[in-house]
Protein backbone atom coordinates (compact mmCIF):
# COMPACT_ATOMS: atom_id res chain seq x y z
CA UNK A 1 11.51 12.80 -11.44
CA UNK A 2 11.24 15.39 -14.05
CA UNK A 3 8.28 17.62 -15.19
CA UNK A 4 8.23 15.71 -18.14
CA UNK A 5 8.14 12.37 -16.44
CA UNK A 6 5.78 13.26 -13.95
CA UNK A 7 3.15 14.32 -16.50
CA UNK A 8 3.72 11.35 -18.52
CA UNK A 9 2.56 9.24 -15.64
CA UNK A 10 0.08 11.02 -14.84
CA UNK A 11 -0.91 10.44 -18.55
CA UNK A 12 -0.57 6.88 -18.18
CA UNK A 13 -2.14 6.77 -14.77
CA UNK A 14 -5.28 8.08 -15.71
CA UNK A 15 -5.43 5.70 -18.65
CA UNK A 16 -4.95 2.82 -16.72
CA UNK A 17 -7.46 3.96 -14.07
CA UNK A 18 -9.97 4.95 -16.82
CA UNK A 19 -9.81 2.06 -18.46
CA UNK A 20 -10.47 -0.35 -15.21
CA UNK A 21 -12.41 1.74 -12.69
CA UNK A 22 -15.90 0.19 -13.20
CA UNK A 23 -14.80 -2.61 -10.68
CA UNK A 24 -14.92 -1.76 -7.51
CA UNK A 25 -11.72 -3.28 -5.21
CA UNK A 26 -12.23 -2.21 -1.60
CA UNK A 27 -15.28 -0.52 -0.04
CA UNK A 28 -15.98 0.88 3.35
CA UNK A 29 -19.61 1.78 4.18
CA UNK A 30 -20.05 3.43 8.52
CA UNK A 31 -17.21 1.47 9.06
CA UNK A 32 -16.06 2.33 13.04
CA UNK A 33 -13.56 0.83 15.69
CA UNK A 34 -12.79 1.08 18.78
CA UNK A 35 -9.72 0.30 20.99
CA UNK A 36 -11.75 -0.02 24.45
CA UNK A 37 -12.91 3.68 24.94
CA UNK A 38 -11.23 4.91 22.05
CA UNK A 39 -12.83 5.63 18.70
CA UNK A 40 -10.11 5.21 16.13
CA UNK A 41 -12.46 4.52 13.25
CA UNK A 42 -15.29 6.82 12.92
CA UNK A 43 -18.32 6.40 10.06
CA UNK A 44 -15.61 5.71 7.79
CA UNK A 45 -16.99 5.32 3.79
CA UNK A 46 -14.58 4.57 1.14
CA UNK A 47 -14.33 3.34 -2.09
CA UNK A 48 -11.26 2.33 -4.17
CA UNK A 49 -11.94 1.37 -7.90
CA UNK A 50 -9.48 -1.12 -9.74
CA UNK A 51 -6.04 0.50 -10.88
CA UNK A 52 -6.67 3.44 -8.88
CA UNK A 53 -3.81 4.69 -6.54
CA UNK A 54 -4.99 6.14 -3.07
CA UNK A 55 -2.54 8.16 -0.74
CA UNK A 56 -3.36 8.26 2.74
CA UNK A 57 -2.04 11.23 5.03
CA UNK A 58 -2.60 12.79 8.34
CA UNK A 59 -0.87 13.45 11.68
CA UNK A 60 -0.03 10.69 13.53
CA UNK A 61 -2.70 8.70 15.71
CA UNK A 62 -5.20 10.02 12.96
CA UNK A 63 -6.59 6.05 12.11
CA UNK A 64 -4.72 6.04 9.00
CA UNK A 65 -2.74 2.71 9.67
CA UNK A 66 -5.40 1.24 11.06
CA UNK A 67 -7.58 2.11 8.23
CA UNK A 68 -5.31 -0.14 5.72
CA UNK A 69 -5.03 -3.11 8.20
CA UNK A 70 -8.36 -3.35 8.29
CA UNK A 71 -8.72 -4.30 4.41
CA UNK A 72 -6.84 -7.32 5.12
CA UNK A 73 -7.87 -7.79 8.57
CA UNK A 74 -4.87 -7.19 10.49
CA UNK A 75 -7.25 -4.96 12.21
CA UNK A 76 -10.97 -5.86 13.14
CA UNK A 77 -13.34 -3.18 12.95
CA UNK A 78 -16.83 -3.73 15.44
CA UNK A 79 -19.47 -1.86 13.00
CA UNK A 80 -20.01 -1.09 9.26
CA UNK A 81 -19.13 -3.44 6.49
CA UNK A 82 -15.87 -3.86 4.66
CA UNK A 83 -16.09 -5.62 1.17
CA UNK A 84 -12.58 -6.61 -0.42
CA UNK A 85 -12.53 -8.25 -4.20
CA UNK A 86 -16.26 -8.33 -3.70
CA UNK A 87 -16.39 -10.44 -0.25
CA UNK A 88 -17.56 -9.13 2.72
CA UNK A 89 -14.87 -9.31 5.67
CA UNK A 90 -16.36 -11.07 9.09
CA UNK A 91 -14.92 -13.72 11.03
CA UNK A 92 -15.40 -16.51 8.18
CA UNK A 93 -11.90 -17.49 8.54
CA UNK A 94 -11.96 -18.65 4.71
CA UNK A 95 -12.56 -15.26 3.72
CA UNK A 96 -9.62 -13.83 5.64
CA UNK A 97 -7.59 -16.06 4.14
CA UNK A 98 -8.63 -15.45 0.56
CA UNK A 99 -8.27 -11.97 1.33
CA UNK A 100 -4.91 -12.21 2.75
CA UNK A 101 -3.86 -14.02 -0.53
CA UNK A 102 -5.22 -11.38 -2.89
CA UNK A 103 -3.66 -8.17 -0.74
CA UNK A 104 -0.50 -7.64 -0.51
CA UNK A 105 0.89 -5.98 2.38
CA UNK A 106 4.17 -4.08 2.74
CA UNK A 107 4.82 -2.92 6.46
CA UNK A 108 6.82 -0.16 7.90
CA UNK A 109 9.91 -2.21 9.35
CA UNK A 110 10.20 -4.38 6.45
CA UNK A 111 9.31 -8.34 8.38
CA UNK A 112 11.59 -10.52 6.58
CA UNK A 113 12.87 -13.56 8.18
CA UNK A 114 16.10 -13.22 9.18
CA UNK A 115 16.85 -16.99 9.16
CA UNK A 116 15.98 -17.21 5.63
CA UNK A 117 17.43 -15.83 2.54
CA UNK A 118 16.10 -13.35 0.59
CA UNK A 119 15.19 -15.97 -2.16
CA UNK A 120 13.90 -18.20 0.46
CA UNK A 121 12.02 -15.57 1.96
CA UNK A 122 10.26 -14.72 -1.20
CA UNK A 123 9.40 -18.28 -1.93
CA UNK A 124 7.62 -19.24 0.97
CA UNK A 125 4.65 -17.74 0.39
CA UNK A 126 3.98 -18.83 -3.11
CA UNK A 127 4.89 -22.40 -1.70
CA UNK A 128 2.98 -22.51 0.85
CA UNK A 129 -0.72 -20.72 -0.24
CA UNK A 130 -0.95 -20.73 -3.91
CA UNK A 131 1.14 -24.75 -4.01
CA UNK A 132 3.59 -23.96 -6.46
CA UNK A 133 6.62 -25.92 -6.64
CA UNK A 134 9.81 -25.19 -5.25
CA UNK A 135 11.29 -24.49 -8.67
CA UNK A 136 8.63 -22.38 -9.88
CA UNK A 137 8.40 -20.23 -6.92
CA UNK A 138 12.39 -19.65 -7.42
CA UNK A 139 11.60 -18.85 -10.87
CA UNK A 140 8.63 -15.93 -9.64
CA UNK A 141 11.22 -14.95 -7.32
CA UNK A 142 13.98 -14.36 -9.32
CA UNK A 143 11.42 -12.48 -11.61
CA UNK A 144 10.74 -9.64 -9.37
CA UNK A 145 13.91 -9.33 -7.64
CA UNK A 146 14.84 -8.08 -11.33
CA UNK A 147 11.68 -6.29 -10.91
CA UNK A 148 13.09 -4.85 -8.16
CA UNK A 149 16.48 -4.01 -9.18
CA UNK A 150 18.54 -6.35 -6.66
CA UNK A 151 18.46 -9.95 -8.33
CA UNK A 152 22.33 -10.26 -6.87
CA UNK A 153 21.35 -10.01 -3.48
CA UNK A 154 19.07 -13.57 -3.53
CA UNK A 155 21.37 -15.64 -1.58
CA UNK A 156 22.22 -13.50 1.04
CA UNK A 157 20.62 -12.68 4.46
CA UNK A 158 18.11 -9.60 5.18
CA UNK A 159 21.21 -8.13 8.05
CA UNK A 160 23.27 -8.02 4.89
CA UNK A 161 21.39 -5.73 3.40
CA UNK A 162 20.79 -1.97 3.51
CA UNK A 163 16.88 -0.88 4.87
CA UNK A 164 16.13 0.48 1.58
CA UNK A 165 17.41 -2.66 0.18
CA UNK A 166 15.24 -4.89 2.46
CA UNK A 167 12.15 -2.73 1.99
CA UNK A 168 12.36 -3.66 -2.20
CA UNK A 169 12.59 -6.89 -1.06
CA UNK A 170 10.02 -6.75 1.06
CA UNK A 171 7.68 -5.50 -1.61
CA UNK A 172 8.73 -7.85 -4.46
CA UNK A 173 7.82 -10.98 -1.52
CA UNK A 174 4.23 -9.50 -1.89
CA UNK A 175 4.57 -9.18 -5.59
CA UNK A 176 5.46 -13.15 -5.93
CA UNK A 177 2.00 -13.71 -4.49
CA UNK A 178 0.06 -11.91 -7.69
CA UNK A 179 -1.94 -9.98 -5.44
CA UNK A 180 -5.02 -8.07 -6.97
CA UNK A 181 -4.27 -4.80 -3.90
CA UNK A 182 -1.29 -3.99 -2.69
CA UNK A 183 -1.20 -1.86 0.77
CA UNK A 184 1.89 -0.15 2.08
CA UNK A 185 1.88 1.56 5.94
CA UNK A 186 4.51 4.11 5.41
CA UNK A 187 6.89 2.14 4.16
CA UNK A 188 10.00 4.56 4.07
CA UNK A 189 9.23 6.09 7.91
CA UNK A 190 12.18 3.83 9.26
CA UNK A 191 14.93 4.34 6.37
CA UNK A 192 17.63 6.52 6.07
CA UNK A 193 16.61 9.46 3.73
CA UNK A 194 19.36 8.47 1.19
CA UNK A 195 17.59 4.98 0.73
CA UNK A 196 13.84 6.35 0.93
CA UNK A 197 14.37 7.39 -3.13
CA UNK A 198 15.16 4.07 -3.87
CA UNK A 199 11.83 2.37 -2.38
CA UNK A 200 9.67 5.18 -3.77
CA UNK A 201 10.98 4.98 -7.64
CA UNK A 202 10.20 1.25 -7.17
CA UNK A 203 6.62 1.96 -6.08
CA UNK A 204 6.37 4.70 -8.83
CA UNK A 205 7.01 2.19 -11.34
CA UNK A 206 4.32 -0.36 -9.70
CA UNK A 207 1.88 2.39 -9.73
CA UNK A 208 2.11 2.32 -13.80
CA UNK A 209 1.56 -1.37 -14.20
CA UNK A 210 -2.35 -0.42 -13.14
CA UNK A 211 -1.89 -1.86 -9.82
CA UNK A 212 -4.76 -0.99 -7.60
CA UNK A 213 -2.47 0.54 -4.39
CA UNK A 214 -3.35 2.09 -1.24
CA UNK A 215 -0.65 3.93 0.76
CA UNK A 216 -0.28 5.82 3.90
CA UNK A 217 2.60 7.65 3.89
CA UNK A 218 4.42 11.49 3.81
CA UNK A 219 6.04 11.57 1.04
CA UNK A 220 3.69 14.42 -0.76
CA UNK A 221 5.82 14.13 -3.79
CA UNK A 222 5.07 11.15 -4.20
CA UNK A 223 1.53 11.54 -3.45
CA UNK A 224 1.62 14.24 -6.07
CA UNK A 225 3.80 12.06 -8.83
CA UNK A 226 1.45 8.94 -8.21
CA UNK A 227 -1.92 8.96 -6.52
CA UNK A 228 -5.45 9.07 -8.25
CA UNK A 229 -6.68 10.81 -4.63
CA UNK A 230 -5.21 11.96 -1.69
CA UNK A 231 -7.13 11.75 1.90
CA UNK A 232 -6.79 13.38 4.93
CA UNK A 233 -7.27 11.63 8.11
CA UNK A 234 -7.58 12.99 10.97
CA UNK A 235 -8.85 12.09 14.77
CA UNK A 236 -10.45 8.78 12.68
CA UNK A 237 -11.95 10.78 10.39
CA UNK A 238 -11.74 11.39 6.60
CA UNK A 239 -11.26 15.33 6.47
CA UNK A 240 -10.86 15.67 2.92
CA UNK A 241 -10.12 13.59 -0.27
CA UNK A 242 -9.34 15.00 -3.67
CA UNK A 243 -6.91 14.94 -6.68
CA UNK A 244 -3.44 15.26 -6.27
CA UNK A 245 -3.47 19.08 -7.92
CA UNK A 246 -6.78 19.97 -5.68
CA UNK A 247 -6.05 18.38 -2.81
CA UNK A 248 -2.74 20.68 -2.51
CA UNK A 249 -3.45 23.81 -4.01
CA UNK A 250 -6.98 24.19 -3.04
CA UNK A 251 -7.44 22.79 -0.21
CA UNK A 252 -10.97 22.71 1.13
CA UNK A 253 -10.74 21.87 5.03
CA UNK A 254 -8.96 24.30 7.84
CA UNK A 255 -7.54 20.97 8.85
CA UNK A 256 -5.95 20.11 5.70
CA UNK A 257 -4.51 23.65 5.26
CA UNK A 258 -2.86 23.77 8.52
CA UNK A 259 -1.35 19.69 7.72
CA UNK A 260 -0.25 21.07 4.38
CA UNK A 261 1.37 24.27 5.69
CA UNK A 262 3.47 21.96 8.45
CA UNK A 263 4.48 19.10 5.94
CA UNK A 264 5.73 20.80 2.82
């Protein structure tokens, strides 16, 4: 993306965001987990505002994955409180479910059904939790598959298609569900660098539509193009959060300098 470009949605961005921030979407408040002896969550607070676009970085087994799972609870944290769309997440199973409706969730190694058409896969969740009809949910479908660039590849079979293709698919099946949140867990670490531009222009232009987005990944140009705040995680700890133009050339954190200096 050009200079140009780039400032123009950041333009756009911080419209968006300005104009829908007083809601708060997701909130963490001493949130911690554990797997057995290990503390993977620690005294985690964090709160994402509507339309606002949060990258999430850091070295590998920092928490960062688990962080996002646990908004739609994927993941099940043992202390704090996590409050999605303004309900508190617990084991009320009807809460999880609402949650899981409104949150969209776009996964690293794309999940498609392979025994189902890319049409059919994108249908089945419209079908099945908001009780559309078959026709309708076709009709949603075939909506963002446009969205998405690749409306000719609805009748075919997720092996029949490239991983950058499957990825857009993957993200326009969460799309057909309206979701208020969408979360992505690096979702270009397992394609081919020639296909990881095609995934991230389609998120760049999702970003501008005011969707509220939270994204570990590390792709710092995109963070840069795209988010409202960048954090650093590491050792299940946020280490630093800023703006895109602080957060990298001011860093405030030994931590974050040293991640910096090894990823860009």
């Amino acid at each position: 993306m050009t200079e140009t470009k780039t400032q123009e949605a950041g333009k756009t961005r911080k419209h968006l965001v300005s104009a829908a921030s007083s809601s708060v979407m997701i909130e963490f408040t001493q949130v911690n987990k554990w797997y057995d002896d290990f503390h993977v969550l620690k005294n985690i607070d964090l709160t994402v505002h509507q339309g606002e676009r949060i990258v999430v970085c850091g070295p590998s087994g920092s928490g960062k994955s688990t962080l996002i799972r646990c908004i739609n609870h994927l993941e099940e944290h043992q202390s704090g409180s996590i409050v999605v769309d303004g309900i508190t997440l617990n084991r009320n199973l009807k809460n999880i479910d609402y949650i899981r409706t409104e949150v969209g969730m776009v996964f690293q190694n794309f999940n498609l059904f392979p025994h189902l058409t890319i049409l059919e896969n994108l249908c089945l969740g419209p079908i099945w939790a908001r009780k559309i009809s078959r026709a309708d949910a076709e009709d949603v479908a075939m909506k963002y598959l446009e969205r998405v660039k690749i409306p000719e590849q609805a009748e075919k079979y997720p092996e029949q298609l490239s991983g950058g293709q499957q990825q857009r698919v993957a993200i326009a099946r969460s799309l057909c569900m309206n979701p208020k949140i969408m979360l992505f867990d690096e979702p270009t670490s397992a394609l081919d660098p020639e296909m990881i531009k095609e995934v991230l222009e389609v998120m760049i232009e999702l970003a501008d539509t005011g969707m509220t987005m939270v994204v570990v990944t590390h792709e710092m140009g995109f963070a840069q193009i795209v988010a409202d705040r960048v954090i650093l995680m590491d050792k299940g700890e946020i280490v630093e959060e800023n703006e895109p133009v602080a957060f990298f050339n001011n860093p405030q954190h030994e931590r974050t300098k040293m991640f910096l200096s090894q990823i860009l």
